[in-house]
Protein backbone atom coordinates (compact mmCIF):
# COMPACT_ATOMS: atom_id res chain seq x y z
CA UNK A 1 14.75 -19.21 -4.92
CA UNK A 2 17.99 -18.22 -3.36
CA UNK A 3 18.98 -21.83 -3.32
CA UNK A 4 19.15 -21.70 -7.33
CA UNK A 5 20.61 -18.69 -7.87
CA UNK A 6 23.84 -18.74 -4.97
CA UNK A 7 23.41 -15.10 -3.90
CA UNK A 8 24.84 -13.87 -0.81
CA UNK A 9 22.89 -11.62 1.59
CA UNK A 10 25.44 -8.20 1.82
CA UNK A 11 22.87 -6.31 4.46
CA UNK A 12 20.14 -7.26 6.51
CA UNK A 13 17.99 -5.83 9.36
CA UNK A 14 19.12 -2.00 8.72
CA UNK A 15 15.79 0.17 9.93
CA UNK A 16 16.46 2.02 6.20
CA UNK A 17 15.93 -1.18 4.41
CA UNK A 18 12.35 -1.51 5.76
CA UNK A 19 9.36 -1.19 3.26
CA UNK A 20 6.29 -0.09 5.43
CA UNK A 21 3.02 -0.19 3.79
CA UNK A 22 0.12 1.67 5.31
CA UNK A 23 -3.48 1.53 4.87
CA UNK A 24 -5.04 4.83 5.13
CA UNK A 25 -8.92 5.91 5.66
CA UNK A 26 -9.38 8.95 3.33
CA UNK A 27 -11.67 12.08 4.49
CA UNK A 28 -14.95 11.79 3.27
CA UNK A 29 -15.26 15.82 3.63
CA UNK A 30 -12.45 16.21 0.71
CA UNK A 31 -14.91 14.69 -1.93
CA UNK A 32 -18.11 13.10 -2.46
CA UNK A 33 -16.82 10.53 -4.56
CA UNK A 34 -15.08 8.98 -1.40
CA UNK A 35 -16.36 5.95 -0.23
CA UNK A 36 -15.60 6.10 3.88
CA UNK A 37 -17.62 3.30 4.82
CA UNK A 38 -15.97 0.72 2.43
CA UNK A 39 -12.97 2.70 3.08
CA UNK A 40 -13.45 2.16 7.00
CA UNK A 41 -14.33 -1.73 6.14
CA UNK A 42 -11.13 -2.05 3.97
CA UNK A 43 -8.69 -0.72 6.49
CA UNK A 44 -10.68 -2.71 9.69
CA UNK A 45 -10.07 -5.69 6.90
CA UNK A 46 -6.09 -5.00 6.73
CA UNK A 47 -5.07 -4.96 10.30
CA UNK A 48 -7.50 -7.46 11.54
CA UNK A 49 -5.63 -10.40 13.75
CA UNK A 50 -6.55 -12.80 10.76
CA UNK A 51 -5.79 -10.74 8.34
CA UNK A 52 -2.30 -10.25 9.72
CA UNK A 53 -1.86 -13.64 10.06
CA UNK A 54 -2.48 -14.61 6.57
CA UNK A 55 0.27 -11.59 5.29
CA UNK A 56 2.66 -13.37 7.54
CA UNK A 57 2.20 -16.81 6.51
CA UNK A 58 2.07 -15.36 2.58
CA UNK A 59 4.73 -17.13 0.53
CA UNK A 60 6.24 -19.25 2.94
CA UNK A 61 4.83 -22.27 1.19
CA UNK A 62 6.20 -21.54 -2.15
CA UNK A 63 9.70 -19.65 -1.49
CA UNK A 64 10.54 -21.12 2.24
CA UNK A 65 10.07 -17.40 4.04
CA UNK A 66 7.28 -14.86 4.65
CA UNK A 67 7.21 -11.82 1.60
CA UNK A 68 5.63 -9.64 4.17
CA UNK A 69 5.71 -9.39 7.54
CA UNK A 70 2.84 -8.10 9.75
CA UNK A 71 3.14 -4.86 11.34
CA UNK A 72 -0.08 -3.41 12.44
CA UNK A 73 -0.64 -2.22 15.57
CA UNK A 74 3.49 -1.93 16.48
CA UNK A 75 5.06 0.23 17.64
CA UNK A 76 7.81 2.50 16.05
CA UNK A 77 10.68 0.92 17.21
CA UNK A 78 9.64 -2.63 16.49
CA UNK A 79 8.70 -2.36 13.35
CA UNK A 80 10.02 -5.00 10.96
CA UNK A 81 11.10 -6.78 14.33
């Protein structure tokens, strides 16, 4: 879209701007209602290789750039890298 609208980018690549999101397995021990092996099979799900793959292909057909870019299994210091 930023062909449309004629924005210009002010800042870019500062570590602060980065957005992680996380996928976290929850303790089964904390309550019975917690499902750990779907939780286990969700989170496996997330950082799989092709799973990763598909979040960094995800919107480049319809806005030009990846919305998200893979992260799991980085380190640290090159994340959002």
């Amino acid at each position: 879209m930023k062909k449309g609208l004629g924005l210009e980018i002010l800042v870019e690549g500062d570590g602060k701007l980065l957005n992680i999101y996380h996928v976290i397995e929850l303790n089964p021990v904390k309550s019975p209602r917690i499902n750990a092996t779907g939780g286990k099979a969700f989170a496996d799900f997330m950082v799989a290789k092709k799973t990763q793959e598909i979040i960094g292909r995800f919107g480049v057909d319809r806005f030009g750039a990846p919305l998200f870019f893979p992260d799991a299994g980085k380190k640290p210091e090159s994340l959002g890298l």
